[in-house]
Protein backbone atom coordinates (compact mmCIF):
# COMPACT_ATOMS: atom_id res chain seq x y z
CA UNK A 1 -2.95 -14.94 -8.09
CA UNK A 2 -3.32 -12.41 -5.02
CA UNK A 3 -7.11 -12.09 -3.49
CA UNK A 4 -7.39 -9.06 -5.08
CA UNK A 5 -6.87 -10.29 -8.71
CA UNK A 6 -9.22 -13.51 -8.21
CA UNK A 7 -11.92 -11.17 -7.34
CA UNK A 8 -11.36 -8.81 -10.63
CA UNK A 9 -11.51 -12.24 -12.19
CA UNK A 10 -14.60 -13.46 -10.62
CA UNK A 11 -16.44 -10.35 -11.51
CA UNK A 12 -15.12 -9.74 -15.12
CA UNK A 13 -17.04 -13.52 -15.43
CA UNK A 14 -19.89 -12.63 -13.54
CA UNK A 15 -19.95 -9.00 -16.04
CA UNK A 16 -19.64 -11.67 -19.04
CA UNK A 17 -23.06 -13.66 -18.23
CA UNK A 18 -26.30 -13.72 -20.28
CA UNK A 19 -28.90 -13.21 -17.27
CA UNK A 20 -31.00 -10.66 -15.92
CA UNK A 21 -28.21 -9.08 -13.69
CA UNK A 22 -26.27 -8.38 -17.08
CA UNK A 23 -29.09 -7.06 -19.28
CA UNK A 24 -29.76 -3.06 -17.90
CA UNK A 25 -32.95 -3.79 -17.06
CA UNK A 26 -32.77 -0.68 -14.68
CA UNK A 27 -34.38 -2.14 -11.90
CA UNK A 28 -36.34 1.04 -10.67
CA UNK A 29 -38.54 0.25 -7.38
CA UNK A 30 -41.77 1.38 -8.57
CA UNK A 31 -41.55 -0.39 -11.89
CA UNK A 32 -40.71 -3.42 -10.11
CA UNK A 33 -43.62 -3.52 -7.82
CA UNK A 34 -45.80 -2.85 -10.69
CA UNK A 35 -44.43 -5.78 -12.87
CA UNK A 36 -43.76 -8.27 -9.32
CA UNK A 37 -47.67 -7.84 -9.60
CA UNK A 38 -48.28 -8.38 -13.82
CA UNK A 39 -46.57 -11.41 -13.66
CA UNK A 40 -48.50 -12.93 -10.64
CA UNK A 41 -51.26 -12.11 -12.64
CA UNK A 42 -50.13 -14.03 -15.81
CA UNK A 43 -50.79 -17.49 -13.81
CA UNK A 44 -48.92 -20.53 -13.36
CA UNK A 45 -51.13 -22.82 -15.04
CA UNK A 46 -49.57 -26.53 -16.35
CA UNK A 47 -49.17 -26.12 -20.24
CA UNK A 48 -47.88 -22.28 -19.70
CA UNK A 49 -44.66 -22.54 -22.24
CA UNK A 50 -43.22 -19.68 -20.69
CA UNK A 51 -43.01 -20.77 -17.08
CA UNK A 52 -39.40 -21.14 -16.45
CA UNK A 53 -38.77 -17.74 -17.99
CA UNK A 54 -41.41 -16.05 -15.47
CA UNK A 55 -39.83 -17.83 -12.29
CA UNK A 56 -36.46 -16.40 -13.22
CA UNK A 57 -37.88 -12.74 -13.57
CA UNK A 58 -39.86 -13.07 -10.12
CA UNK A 59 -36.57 -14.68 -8.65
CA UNK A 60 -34.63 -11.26 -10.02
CA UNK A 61 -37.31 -8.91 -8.99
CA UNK A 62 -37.63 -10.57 -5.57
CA UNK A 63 -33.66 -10.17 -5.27
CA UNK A 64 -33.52 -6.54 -6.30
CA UNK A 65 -36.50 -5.62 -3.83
CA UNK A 66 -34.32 -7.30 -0.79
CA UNK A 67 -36.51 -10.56 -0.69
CA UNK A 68 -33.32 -13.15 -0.83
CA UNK A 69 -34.96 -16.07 0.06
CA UNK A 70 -37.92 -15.74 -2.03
CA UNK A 71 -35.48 -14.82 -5.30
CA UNK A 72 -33.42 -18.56 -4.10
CA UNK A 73 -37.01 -19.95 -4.45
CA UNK A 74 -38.02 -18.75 -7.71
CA UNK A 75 -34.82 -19.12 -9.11
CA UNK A 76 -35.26 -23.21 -7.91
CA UNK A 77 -38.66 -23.15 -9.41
CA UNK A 78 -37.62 -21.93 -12.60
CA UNK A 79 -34.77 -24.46 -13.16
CA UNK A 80 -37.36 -27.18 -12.52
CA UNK A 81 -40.57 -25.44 -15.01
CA UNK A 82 -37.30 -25.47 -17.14
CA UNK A 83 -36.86 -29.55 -16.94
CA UNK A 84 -40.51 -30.23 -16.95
CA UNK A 85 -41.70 -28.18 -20.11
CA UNK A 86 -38.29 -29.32 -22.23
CA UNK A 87 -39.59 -32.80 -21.67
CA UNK A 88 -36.28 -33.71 -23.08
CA UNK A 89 -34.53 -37.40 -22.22
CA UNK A 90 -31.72 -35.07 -20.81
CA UNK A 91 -32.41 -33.06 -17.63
CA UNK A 92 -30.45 -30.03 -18.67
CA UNK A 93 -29.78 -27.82 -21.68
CA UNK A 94 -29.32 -24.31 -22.74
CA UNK A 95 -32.73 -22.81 -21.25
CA UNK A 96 -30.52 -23.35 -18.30
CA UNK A 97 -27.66 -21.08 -18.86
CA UNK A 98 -29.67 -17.21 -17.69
CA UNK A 99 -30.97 -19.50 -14.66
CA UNK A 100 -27.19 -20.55 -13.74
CA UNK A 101 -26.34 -17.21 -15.01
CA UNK A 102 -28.74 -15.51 -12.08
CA UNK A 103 -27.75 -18.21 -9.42
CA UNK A 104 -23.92 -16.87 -9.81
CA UNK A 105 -24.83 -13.25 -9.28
CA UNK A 106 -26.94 -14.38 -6.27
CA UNK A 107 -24.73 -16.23 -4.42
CA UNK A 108 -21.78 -13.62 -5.06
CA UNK A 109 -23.71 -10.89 -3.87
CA UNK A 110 -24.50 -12.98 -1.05
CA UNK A 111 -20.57 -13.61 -0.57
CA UNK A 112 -21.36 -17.31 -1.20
CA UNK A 113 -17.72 -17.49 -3.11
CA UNK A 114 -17.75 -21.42 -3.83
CA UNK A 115 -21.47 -21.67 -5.15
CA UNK A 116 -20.71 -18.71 -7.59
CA UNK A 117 -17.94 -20.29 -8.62
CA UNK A 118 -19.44 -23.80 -9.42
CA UNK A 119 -22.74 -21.98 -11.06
CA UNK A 120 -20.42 -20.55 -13.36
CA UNK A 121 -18.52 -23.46 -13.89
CA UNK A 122 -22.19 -25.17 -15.12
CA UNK A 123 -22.79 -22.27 -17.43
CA UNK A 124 -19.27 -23.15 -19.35
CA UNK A 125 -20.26 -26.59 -18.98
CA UNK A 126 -23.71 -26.25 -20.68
CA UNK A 127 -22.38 -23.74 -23.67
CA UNK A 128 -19.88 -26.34 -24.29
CA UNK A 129 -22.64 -29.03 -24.58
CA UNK A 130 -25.11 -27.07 -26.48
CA UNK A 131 -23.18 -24.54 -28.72
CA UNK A 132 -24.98 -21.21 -30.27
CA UNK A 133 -25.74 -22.91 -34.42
CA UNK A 134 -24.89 -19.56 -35.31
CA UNK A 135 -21.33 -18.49 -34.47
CA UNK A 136 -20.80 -14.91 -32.72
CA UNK A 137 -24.27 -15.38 -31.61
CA UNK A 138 -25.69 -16.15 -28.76
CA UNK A 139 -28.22 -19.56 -28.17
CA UNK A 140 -31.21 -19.29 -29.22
CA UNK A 141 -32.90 -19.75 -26.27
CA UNK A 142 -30.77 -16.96 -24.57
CA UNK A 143 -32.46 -14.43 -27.19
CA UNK A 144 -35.94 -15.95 -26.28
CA UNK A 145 -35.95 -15.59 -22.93
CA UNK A 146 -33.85 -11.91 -23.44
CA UNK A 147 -36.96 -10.99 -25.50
CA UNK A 148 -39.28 -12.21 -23.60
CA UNK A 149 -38.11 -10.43 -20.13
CA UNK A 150 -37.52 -7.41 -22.28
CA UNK A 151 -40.86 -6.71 -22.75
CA UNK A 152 -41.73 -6.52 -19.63
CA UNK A 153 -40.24 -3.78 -18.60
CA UNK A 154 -41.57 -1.53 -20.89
CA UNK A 155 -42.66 -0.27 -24.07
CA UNK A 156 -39.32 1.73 -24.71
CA UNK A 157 -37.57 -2.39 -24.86
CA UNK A 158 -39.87 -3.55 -26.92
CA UNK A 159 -37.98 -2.93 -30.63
CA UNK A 160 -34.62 -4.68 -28.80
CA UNK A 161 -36.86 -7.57 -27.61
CA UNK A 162 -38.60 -7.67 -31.21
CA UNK A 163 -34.55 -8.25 -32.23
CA UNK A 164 -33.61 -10.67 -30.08
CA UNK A 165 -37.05 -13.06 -30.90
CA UNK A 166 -36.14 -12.89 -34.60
CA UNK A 167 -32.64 -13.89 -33.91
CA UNK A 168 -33.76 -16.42 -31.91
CA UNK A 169 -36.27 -17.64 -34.72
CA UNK A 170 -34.02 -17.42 -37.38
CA UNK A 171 -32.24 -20.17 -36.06
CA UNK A 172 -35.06 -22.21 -34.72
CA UNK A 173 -37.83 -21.30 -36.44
CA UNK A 174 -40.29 -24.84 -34.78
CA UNK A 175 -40.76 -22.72 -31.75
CA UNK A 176 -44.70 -21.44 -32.38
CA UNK A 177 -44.27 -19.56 -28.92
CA UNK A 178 -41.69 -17.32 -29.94
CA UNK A 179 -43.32 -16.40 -33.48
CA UNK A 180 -46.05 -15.45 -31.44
CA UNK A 181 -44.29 -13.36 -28.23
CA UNK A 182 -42.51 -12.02 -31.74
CA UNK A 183 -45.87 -10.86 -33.53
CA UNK A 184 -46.37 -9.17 -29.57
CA UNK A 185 -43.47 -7.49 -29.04
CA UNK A 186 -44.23 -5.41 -32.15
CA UNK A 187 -47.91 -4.77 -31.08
CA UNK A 188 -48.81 -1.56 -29.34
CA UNK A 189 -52.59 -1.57 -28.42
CA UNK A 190 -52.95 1.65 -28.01
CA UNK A 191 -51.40 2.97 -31.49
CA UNK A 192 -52.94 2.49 -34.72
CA UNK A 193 -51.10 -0.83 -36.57
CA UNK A 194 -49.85 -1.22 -40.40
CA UNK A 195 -51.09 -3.38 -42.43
CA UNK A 196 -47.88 -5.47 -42.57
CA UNK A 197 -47.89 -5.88 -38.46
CA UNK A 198 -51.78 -6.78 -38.76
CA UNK A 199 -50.51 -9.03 -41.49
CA UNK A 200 -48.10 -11.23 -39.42
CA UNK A 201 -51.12 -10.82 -36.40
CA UNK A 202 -52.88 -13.09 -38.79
CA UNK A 203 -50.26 -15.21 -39.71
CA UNK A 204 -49.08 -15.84 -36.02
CA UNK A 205 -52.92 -16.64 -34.65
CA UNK A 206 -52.79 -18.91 -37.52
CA UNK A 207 -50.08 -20.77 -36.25
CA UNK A 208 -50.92 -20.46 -32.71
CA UNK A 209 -54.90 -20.53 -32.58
CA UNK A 210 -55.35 -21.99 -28.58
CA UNK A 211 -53.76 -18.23 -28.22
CA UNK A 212 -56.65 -16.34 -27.39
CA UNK A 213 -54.86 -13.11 -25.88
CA UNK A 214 -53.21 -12.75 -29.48
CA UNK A 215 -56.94 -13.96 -30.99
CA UNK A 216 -58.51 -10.90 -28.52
CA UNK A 217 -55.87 -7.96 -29.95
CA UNK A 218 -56.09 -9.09 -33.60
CA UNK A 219 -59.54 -8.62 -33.34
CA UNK A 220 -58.78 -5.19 -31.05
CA UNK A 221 -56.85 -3.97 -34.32
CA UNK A 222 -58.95 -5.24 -37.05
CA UNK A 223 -61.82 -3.41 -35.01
CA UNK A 224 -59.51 0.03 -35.08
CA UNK A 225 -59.48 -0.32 -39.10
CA UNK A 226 -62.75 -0.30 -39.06
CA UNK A 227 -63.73 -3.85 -39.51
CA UNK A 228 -67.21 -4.92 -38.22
CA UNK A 229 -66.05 -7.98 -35.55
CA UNK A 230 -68.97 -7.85 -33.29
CA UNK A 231 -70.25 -11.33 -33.94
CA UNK A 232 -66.49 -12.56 -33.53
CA UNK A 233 -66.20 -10.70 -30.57
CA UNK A 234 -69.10 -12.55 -28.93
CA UNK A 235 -67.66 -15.55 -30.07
CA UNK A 236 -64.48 -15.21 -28.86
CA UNK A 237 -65.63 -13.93 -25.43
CA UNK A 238 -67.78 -17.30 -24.52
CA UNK A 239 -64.30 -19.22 -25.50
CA UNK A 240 -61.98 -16.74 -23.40
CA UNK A 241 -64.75 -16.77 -20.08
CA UNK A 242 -64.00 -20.91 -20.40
CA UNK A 243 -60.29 -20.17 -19.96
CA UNK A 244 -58.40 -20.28 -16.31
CA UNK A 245 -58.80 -16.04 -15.61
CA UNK A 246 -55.41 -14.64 -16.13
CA UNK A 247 -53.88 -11.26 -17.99
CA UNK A 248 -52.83 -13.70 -20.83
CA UNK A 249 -56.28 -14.86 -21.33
CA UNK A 250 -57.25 -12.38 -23.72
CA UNK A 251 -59.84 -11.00 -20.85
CA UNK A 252 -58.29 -7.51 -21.12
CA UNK A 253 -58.10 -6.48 -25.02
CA UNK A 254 -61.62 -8.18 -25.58
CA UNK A 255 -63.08 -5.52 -22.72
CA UNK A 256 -61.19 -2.92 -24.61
CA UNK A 257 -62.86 -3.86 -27.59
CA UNK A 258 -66.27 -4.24 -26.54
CA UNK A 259 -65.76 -0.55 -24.88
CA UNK A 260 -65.66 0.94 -28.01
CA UNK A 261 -68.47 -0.93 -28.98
CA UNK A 262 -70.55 -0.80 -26.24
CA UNK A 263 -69.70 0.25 -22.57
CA UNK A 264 -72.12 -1.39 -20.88
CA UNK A 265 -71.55 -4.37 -22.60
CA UNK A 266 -68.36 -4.57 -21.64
CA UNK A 267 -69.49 -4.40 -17.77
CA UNK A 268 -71.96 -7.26 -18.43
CA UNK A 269 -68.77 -9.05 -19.64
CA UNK A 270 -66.53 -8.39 -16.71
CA UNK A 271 -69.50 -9.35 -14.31
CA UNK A 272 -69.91 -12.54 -16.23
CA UNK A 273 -66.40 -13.35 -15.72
CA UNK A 274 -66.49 -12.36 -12.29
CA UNK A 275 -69.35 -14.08 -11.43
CA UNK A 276 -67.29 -17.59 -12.62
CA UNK A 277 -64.09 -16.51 -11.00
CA UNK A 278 -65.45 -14.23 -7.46
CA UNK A 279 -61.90 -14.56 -6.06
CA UNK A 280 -59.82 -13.69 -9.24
CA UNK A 281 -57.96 -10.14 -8.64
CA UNK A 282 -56.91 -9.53 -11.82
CA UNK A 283 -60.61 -10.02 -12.79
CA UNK A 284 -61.44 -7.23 -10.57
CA UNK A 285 -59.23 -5.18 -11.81
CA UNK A 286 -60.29 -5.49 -15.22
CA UNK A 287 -63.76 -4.89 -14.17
CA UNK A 288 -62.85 -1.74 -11.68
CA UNK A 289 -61.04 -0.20 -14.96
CA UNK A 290 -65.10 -0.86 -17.18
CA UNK A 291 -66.66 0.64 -14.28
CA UNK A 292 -64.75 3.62 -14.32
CA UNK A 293 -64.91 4.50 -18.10
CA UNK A 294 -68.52 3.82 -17.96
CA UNK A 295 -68.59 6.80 -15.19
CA UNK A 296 -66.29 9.16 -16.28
CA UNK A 297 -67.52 8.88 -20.29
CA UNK A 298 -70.64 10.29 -18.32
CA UNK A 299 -68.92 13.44 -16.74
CA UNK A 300 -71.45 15.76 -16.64
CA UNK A 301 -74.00 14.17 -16.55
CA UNK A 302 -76.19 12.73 -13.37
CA UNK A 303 -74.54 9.54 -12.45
CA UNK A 304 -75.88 6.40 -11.52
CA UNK A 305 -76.05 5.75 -8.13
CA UNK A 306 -75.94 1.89 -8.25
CA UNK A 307 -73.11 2.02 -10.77
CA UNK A 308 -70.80 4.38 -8.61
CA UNK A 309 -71.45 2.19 -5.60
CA UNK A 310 -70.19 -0.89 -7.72
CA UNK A 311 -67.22 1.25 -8.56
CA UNK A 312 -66.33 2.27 -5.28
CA UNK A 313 -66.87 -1.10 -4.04
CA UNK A 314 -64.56 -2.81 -6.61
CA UNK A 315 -61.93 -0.08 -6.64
CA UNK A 316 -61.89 -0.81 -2.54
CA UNK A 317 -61.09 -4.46 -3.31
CA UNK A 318 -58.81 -3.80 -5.44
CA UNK A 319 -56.35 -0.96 -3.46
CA UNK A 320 -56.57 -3.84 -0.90
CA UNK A 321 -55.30 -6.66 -3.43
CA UNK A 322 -52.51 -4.56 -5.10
CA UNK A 323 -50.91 -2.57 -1.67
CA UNK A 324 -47.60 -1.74 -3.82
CA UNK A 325 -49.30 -0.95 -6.80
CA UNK A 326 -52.28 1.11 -6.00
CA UNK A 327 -51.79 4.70 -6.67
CA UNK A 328 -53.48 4.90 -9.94
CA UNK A 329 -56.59 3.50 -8.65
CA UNK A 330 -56.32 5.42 -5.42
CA UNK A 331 -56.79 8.47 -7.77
CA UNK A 332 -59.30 6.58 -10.13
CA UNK A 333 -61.09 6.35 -6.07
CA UNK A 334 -60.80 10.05 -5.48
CA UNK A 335 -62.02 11.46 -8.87
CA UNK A 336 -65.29 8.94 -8.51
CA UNK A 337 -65.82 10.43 -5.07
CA UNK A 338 -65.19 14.12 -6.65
CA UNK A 339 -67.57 13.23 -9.51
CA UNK A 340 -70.19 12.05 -7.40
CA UNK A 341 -70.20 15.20 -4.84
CA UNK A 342 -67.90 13.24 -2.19
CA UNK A 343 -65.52 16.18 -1.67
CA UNK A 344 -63.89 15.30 1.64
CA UNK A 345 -63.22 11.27 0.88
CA UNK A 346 -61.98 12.68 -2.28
CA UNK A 347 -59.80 15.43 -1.00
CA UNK A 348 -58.81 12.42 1.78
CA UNK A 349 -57.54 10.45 -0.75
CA UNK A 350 -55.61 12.76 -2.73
CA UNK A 351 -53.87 14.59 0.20
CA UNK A 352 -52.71 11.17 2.04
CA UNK A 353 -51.49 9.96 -1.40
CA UNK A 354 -49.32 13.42 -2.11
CA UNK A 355 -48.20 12.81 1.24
CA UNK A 356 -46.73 9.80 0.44
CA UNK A 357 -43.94 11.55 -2.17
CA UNK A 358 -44.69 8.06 -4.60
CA UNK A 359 -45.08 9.69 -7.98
CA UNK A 360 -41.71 9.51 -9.86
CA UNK A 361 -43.77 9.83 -13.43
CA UNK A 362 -45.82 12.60 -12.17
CA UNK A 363 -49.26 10.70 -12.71
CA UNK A 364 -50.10 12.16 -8.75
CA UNK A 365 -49.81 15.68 -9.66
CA UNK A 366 -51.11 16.24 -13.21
CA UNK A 367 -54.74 14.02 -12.46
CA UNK A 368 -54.79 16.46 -8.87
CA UNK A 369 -54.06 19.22 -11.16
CA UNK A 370 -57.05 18.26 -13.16
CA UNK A 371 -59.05 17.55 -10.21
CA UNK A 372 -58.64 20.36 -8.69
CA UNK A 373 -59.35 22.52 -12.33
CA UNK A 374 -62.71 20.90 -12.92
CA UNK A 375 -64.23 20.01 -8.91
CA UNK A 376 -63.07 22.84 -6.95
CA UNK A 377 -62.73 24.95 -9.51
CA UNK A 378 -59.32 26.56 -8.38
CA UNK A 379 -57.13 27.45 -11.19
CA UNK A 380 -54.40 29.18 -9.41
CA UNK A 381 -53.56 25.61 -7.53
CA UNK A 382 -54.30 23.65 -10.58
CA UNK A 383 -51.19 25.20 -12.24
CA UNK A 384 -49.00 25.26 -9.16
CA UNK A 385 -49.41 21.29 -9.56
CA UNK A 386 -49.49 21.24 -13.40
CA UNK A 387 -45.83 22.41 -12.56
CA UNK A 388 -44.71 20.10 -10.18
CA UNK A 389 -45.90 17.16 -12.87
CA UNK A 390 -43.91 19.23 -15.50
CA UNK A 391 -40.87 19.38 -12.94
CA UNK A 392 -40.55 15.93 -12.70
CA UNK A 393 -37.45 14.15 -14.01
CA UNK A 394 -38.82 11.28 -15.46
CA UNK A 395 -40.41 11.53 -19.16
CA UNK A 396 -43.97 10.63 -19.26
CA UNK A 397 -47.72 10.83 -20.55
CA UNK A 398 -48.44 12.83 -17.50
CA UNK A 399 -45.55 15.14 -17.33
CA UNK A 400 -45.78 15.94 -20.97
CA UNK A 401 -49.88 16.64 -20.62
CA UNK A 402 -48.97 19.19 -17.36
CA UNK A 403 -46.24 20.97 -20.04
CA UNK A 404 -49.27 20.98 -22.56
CA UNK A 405 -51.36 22.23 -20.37
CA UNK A 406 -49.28 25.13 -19.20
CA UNK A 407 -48.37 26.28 -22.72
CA UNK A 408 -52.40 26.35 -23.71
CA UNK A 409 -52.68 28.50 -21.00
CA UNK A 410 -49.41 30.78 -21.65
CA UNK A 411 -50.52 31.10 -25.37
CA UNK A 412 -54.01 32.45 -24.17
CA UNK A 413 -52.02 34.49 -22.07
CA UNK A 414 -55.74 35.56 -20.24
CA UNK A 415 -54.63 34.41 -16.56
CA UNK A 416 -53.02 35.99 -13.72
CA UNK A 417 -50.09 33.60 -13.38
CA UNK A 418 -48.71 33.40 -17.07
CA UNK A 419 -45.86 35.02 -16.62
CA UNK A 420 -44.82 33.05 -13.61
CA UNK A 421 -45.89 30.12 -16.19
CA UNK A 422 -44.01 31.54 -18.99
CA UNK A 423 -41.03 31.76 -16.85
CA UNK A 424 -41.81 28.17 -15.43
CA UNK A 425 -41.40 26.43 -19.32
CA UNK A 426 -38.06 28.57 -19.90
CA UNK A 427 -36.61 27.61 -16.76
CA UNK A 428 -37.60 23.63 -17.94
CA UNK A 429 -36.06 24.20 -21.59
CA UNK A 430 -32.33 24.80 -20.32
């Protein structure tokens, strides 16, 4: 076989894999930085059944954001969570083959020809050993931890995650973790649920009930029907503030929750979880986000001094903590500042982050837009920035509330720049 044929061969193998590399996760830069960050935040504590599966996603992202040597560490570390949480007489099996599976496309990319060629030699070896029970599909714990990374990158995967964890259940249905990441992948927090996904909510905390993040958006969504939960709320709380502080232990639904019920509450909540974890970031981001819709649910009204300064103070912290992932509360930052009659820190703020160019979903734009509407009270400029949101290529929240903002104002057709608006939308149409 000439060189050039054994490499078409190598790659149509490497093409054939189940492992990150192969599933179109579209690794885009911002996104990564933002989820390199979520799953630091999910903790590494013993017990954590889904370990393995977080080390291989940190050892992708780390490879696709140029760190090599950290990815070759977490993809290490994940092949070990992987032997310790089987606790199997056997040192391998099939939660083995997307780890082998990521080591190949590694060490080929890294023109490491004979280690590619032995991990893939390991990942025949292993689906030899430990065969898919269902034929023409693939191993069950493939489709777990498919599902699993799945919905991490986005609410758009979630229905192809929710998929892969029922194929994966229908053939081992003993695994309580997947019933429940199941149940998850189906939950949206922020849209109102059906009865038949509140239905298998309860079933699945039922099943798993140490699961307190699942406990905390049950009770989020039996709370949105309507359902008085208060006293379960408190209840659950004083179980979730005994928990190691991490974004999977139910900290961040149960302050949604108790902002609808009560928003300051909800601080008192996030202080006394602070106040038993000082150091924890994800804590004080949690609390930065209470502080903030405690302010701005004011707008309008005089604001409390000692409350802003908290604010401020935490958002600070917080900018520092998450460098790569700070934009949203660098404008969260400004609009406190604008709010509180701190023009020029504001305008600071906003004018080195536009600077910067980060704003692929055009979240930068339409909140300046805004600011600029409702503190400086400049219309003109507001639009020209409503339209660079709207311009953007991405779809998103943001750009579709600049485009809804535009068309209000085109259908009122009262100021100067509608037809330059008017125009604008056409243009955006074709």
């Amino acid at each position: 076989m000439s060189a050039a044929q054994s490499e078409t061969t190598l790659e149509a193998k490497l093409e054939a894999l189940q492992c990150h590399f192969t599933w179109d996760l579209e690794p885009i830069r911002y996104r990564l930085l933002r989820l390199r960050d979520n799953l630091e935040d999910i903790g590494t504590e013993e017990g954590n059944s889904w370990l393995g599966h977080i080390y291989n996603l940190q050892g992708y992202i780390h490879y696709q954001l140029g760190f090599i040597d950290k990815a070759r560490s977490f993809f290490s570390r994940a092949a070990e969570a992987f032997r310790q949480m089987r606790n199997t007489v056997s040192d391998e099996g099939p939660w083995l083959v997307v780890n082998y599976g990521n080591k190949a496309w590694l060490h080929y990319h890294q023109g490491e020809r004979a280690e590619t060629q032995a991990c893939l030699s390991k990942v025949d070896e292993l689906m030899k050993e430990y065969p898919s029970p269902s034929q023409d599909e693939l191993h069950p714990e493939i489709y777990a931890e498919k599902a699993w990374t799945l919905m991490k990158f986005g609410p758009d995967k979630k229905l192809l995650a929710a998929d892969c964890f029922q194929r994966a259940i229908r053939m081992q249905p003993d695994m309580v973790e997947w019933q429940t990441s199941h149940v998850l992948a189906l939950v949206n927090p922020f849209k109102y649920l059906g009865d038949d996904i509140l239905e298998k909510m309860k079933i699945a905390q039922e099943h798993d009930p140490e699961n307190l993040y699942l406990a905390a958006l049950y009770l989020e969504a039996r709370a949105a029907k309507g359902q008085r939960i208060e006293g379960e709320a408190r209840e659950l709380a004083e179980r979730v503030l005994k928990k190691p502080a991490n974004s999977y232990s139910g900290i961040e639904p149960l302050l949604r929750m108790y902002r609808r019920l009560s928003m300051d509450e909800a601080i008192d909540l996030a202080e006394r979880a602070l106040k038993r974890h000082p150091d924890n970031r994800y804590l004080k981001r949690r609390a930065a986000v209470c502080y903030e819709k405690r302010i701005f649910s004011e707008s309008g009204s005089p604001l409390e001094n000692s409350r802003v300064d908290r604010a401020i103070s935490l958002l600070r912290e917080v900018i520092s903590l998450y460098p790569d992932n700070s934009l949203r509360k660098q404008i969260s930052l400004a609009n406190i500042y604008g709010w509180s009659n701190r023009r020029e820190a504001a305008d600071q703020i906003y004018e080195e982050q536009l600077k910067s160019e980060l704003d692929p979903a055009g979240m930068l734009h339409n909140c300046y837009a805004k600011y600029l509407y409702f503190i400086h009270k400049d219309s003109h400029k507001s639009i020209e920035y409503h339209m660079k949101a709207a311009a953007k290529p991405h779809q998103s929240f943001y750009r579709e509330s600049s485009i809804s903002e535009l068309e209000k104002i085109k259908d009122k057709n009262r100021h100067p720049m509608c037809g330059q608006i008017r125009k604008f939308l056409a243009n955006l149409q074709h």
